[in-house]
N, C-alpha and C. Protein backbone atom coordinates (compact mmCIF):
# COMPACT_ATOMS: atom_id res chain seq x y z
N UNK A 1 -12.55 38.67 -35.91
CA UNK A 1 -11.72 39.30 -34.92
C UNK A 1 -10.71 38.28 -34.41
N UNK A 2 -9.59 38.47 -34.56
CA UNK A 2 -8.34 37.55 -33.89
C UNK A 2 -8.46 37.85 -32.48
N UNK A 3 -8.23 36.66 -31.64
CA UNK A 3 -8.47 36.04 -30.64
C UNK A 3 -7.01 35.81 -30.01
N UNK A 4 -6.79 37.27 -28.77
CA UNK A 4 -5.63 37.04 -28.21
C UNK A 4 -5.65 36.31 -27.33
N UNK A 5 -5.08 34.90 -27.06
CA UNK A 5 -4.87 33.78 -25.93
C UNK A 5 -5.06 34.79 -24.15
N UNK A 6 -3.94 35.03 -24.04
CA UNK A 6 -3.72 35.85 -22.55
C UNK A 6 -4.43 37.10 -22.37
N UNK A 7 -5.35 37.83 -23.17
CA UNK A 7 -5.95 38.67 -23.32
C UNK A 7 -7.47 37.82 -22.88
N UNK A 8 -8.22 36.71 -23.45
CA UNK A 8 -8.85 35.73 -22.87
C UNK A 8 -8.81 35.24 -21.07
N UNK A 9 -7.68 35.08 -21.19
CA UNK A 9 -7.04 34.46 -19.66
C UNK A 9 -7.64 35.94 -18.85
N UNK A 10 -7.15 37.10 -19.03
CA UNK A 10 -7.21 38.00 -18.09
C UNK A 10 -8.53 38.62 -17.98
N UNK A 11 -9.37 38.84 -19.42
CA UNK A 11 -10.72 39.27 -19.26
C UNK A 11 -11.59 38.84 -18.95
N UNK A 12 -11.46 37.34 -19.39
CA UNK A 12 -13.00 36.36 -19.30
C UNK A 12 -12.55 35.40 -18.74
N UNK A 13 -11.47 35.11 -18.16
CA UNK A 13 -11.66 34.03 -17.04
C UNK A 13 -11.66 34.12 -15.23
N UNK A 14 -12.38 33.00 -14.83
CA UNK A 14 -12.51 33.26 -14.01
C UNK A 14 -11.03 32.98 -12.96
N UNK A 15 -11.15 33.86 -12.09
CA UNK A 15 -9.96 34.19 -11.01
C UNK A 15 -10.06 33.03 -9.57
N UNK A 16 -8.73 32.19 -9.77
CA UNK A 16 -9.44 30.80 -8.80
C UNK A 16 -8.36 31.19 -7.27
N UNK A 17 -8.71 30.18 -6.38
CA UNK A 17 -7.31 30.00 -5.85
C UNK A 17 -6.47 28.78 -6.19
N UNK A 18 -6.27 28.10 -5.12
CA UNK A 18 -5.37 27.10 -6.19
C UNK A 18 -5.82 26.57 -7.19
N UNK A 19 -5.06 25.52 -8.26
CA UNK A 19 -5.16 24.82 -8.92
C UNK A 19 -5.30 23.45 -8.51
N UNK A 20 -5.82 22.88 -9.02
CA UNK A 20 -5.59 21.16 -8.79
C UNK A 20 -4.90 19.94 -9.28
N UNK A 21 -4.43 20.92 -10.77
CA UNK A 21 -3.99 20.12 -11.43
C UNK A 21 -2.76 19.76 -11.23
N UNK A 22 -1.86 18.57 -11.80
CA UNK A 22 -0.46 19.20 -11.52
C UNK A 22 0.57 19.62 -12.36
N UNK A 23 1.50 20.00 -12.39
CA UNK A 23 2.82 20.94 -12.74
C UNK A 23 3.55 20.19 -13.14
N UNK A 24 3.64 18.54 -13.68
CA UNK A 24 4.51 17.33 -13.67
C UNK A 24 4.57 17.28 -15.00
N UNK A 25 6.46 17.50 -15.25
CA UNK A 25 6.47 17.79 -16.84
C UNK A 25 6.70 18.55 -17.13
N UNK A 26 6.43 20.28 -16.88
CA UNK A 26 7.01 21.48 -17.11
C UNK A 26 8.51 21.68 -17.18
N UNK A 27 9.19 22.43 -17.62
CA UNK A 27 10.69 22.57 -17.44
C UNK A 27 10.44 24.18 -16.68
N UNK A 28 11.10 24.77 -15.99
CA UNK A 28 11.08 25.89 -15.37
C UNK A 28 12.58 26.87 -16.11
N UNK A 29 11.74 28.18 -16.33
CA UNK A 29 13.11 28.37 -17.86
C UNK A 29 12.72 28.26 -19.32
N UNK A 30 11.66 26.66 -19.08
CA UNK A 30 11.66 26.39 -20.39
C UNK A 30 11.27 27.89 -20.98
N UNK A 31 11.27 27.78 -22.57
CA UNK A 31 11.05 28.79 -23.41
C UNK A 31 9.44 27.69 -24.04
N UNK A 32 8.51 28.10 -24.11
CA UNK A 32 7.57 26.95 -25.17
C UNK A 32 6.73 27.96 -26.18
N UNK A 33 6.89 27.73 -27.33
CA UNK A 33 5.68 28.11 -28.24
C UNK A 33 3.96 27.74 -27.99
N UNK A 34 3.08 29.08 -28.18
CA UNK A 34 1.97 28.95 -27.79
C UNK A 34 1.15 28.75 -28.87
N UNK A 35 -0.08 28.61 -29.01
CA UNK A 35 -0.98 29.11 -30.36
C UNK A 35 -1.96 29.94 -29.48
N UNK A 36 -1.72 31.28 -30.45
CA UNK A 36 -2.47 32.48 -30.13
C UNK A 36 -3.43 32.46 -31.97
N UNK A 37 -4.42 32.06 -31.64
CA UNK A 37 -5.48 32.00 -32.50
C UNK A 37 -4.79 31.68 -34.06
N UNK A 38 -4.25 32.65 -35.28
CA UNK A 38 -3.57 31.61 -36.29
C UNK A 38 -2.33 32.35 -35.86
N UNK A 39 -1.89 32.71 -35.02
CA UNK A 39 -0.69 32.65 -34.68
C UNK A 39 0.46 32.47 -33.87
N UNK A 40 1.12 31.82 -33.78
CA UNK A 40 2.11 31.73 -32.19
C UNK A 40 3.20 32.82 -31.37
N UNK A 41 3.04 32.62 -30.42
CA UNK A 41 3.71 33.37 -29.47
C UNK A 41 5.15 32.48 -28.49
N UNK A 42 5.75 33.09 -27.91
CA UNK A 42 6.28 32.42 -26.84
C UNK A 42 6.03 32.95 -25.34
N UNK A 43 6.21 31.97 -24.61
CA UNK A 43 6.33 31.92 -23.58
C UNK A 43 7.24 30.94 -22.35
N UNK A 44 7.60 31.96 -21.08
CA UNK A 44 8.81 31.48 -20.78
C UNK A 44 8.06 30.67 -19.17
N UNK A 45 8.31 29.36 -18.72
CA UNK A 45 8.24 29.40 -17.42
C UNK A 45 8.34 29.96 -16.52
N UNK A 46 8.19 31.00 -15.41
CA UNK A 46 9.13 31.19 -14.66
C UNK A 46 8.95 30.03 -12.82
N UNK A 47 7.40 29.45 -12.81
CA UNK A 47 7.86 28.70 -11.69
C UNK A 47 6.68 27.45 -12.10
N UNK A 48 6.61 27.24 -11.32
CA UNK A 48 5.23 25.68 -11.62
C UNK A 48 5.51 25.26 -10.47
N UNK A 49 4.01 25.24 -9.58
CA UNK A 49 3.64 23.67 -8.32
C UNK A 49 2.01 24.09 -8.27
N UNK A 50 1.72 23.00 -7.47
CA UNK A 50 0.43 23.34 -7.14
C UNK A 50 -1.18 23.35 -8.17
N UNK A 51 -0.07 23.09 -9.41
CA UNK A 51 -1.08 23.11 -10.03
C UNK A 51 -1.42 24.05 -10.86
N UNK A 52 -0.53 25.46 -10.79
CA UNK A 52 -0.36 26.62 -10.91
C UNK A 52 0.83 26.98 -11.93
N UNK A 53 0.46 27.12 -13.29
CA UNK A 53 1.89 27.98 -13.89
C UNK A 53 2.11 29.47 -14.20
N UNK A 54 3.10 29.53 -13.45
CA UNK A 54 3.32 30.84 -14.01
C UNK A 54 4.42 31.41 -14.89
N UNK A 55 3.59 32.12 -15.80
CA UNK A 55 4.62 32.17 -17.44
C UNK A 55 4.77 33.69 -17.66
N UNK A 56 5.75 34.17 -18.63
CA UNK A 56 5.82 35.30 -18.98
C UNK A 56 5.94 35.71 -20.18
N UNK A 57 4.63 36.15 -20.43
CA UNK A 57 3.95 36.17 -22.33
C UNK A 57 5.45 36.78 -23.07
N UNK A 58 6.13 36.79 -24.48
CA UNK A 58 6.58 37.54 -24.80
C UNK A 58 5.19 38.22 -25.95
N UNK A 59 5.70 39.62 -26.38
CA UNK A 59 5.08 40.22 -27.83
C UNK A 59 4.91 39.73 -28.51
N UNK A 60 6.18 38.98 -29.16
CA UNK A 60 6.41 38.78 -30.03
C UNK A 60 5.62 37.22 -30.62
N UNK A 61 5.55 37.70 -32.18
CA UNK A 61 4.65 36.57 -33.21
C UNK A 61 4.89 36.18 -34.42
N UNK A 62 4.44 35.21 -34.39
CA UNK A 62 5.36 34.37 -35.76
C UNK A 62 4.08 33.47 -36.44
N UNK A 63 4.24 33.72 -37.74
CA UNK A 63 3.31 33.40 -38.07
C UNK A 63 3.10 31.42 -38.54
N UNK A 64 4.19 30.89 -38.22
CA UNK A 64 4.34 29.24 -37.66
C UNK A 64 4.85 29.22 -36.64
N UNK A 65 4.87 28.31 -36.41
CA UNK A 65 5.08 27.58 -34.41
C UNK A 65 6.96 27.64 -34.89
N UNK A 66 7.59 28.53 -34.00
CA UNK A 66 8.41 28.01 -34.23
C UNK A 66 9.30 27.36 -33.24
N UNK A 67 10.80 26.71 -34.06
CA UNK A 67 11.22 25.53 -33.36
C UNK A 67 12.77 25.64 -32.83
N UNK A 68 12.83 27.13 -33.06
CA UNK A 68 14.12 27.73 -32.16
C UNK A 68 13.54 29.39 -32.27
N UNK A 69 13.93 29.63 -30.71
CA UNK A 69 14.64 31.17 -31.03
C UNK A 69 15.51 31.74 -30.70
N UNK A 70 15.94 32.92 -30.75
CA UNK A 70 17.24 33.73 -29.99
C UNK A 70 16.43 34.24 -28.87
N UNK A 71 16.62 33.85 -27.23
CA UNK A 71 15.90 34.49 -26.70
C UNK A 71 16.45 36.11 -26.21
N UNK A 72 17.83 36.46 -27.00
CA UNK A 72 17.46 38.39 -26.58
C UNK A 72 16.73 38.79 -27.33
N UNK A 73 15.89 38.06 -28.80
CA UNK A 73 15.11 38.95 -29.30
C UNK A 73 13.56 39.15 -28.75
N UNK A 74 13.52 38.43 -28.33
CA UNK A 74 11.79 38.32 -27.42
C UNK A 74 11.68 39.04 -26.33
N UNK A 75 10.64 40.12 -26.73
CA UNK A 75 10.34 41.23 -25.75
C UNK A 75 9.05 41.44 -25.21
N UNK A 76 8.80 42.07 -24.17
CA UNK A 76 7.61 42.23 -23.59
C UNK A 76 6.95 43.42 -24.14
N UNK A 77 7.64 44.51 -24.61
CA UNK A 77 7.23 45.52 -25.01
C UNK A 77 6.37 46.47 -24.10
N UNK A 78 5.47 47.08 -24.73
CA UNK A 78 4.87 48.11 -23.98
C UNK A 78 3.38 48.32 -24.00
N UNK A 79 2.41 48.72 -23.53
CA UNK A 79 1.35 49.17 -23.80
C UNK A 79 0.80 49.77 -24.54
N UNK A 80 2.26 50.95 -25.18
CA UNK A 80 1.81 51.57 -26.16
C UNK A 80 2.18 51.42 -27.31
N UNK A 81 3.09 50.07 -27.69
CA UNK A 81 3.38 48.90 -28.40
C UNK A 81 1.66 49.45 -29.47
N UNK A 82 1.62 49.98 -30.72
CA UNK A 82 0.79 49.44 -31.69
C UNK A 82 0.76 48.52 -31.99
N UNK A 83 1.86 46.77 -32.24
CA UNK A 83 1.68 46.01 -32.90
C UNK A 83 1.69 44.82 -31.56
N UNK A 84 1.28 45.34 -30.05
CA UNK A 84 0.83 44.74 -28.95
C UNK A 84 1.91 44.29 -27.88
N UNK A 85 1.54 44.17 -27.16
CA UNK A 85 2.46 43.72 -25.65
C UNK A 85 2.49 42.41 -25.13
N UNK A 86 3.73 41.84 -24.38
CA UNK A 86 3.57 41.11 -23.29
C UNK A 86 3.28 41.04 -21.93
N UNK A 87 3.21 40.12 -21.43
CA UNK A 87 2.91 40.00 -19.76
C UNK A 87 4.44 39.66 -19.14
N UNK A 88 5.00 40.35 -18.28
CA UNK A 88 6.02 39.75 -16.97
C UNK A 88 6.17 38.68 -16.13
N UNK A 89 4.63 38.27 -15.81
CA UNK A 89 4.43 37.56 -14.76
C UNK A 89 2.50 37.26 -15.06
N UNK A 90 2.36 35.56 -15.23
CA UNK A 90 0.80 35.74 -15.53
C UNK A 90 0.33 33.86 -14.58
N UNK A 91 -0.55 33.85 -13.88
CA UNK A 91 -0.49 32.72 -13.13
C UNK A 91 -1.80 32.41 -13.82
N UNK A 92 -1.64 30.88 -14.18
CA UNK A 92 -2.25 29.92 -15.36
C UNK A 92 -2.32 28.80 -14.32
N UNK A 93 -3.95 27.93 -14.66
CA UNK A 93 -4.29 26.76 -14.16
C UNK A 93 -3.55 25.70 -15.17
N UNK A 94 -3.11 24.50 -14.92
CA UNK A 94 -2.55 23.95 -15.93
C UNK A 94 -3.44 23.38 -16.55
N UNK A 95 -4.40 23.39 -16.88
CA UNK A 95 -5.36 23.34 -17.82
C UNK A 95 -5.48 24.73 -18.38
N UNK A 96 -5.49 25.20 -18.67
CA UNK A 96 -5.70 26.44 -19.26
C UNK A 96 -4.09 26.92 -20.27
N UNK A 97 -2.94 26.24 -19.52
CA UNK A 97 -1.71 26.71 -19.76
C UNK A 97 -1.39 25.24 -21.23
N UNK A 98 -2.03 24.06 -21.16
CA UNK A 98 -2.36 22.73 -21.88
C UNK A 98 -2.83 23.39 -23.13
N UNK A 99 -4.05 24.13 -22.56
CA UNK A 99 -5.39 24.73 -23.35
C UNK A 99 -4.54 25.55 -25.10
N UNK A 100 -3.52 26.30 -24.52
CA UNK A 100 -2.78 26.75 -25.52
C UNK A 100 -1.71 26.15 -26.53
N UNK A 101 -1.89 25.23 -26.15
CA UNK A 101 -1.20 23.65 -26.81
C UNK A 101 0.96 23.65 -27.29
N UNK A 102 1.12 24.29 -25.75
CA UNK A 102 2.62 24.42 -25.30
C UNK A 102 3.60 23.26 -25.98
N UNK A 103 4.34 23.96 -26.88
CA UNK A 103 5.44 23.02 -27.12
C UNK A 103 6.85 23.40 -26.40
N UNK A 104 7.99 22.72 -25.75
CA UNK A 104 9.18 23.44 -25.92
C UNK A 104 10.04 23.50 -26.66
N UNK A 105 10.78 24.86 -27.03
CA UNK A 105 11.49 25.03 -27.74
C UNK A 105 13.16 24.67 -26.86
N UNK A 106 13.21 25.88 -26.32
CA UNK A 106 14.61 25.59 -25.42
C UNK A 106 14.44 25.85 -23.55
N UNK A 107 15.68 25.27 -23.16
CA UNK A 107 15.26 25.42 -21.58
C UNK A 107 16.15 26.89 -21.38
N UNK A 108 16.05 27.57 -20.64
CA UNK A 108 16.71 28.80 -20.55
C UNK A 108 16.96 29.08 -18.86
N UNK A 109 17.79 29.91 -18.26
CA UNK A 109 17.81 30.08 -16.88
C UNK A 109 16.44 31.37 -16.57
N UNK A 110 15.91 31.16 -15.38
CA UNK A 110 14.96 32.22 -14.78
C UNK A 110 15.78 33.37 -14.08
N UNK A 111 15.58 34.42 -14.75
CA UNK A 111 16.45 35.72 -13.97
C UNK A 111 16.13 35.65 -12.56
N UNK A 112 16.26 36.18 -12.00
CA UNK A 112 16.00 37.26 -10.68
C UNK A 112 15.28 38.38 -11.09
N UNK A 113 15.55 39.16 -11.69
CA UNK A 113 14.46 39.98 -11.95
C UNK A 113 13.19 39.86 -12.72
N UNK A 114 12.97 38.77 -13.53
CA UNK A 114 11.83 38.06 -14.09
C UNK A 114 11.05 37.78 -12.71
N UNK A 115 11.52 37.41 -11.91
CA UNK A 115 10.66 36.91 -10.37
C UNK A 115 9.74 37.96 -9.99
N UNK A 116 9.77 39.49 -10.35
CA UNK A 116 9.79 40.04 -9.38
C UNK A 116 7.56 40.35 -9.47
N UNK A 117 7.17 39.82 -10.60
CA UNK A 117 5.61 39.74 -10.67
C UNK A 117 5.41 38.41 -9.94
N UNK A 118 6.12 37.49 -9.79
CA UNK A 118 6.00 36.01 -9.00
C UNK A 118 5.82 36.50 -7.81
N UNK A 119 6.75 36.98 -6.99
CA UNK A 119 7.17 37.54 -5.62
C UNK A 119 5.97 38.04 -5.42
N UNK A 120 5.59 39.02 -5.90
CA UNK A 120 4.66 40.05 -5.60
C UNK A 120 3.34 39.44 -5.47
N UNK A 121 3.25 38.29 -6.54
CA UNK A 121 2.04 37.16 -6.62
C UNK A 121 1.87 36.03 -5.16
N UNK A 122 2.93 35.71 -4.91
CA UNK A 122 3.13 35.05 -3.92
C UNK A 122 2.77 35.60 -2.45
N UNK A 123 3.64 36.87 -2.26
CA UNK A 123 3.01 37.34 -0.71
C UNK A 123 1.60 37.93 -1.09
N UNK A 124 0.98 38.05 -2.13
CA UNK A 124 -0.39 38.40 -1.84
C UNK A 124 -1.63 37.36 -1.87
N UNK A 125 -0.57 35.98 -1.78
CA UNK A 125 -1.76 34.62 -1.87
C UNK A 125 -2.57 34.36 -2.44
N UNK A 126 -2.29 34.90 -4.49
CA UNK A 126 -2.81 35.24 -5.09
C UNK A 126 -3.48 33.48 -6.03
N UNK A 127 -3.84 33.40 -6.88
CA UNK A 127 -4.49 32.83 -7.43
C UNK A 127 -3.98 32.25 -8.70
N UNK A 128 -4.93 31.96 -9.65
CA UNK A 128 -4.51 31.63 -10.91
C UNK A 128 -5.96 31.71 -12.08
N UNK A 129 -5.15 32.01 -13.24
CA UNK A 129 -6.74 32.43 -13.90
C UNK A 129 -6.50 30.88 -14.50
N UNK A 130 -8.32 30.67 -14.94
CA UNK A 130 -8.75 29.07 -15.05
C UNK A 130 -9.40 29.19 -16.24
């Protein structure tokens, strides 16, 4: 059975409050390639402190790590996506965010509307999965 990374994060880990670790080193924006079991994914920064990252899975998969992309083609897709979905907004211990063995590809700007699972994370003094 292939072994979805952030599918892990959300089912079987445990739900902390802060982190401890720190955030030193991240690019915010950045774009970084993940390893999702034999295959990679991307994922985008959208903030880092505390110890705490928070990233936004794309769908999309490639079957090597790769070392550029176009980011209008990377989508979050849908639920009812057959060939699977991303996350908007997902808050990661930086150990756990390490754990997926993050490279960057490119630095990119953070929308305003990418924020808006951050925001929502934030006034509810929410946590981070570990």
């Amino acid at each position: 059975m292939k072994t979805v990374l952030f599918g892990i994060a959300i089912f079987t880990a445990s739900f902390t409050g802060c982190g401890k670790s720190s955030t030193e080193g991240l690019t915010v924006g950045g774009l970084y390639s993940i390893q999702d079991g034999s295959e990679f994914k991307v994922v985008k920064i959208l903030a880092a402190g505390d110890g705490i990252v928070h990233v936004r899975v794309y769908k999309n998969k490639f079957a090597k790590r790769p070392e550029t992309v176009d980011p209008s083609t990377l989508s979050l897709g849908s639920i009812k996506d057959e060939d699977g979905f991303g996350m908007g907004h997902l808050p990661l211990d930086r150990a756990m965010f390490d754990g997926w063995t993050p490279r960057l590809i490119m630095e990119t700007k953070v929308l305003d509307e990418e924020l808006d699972g951050y925001r929502a994370w934030k006034e509810s003094g929410g946590g981070a999965f570990k």
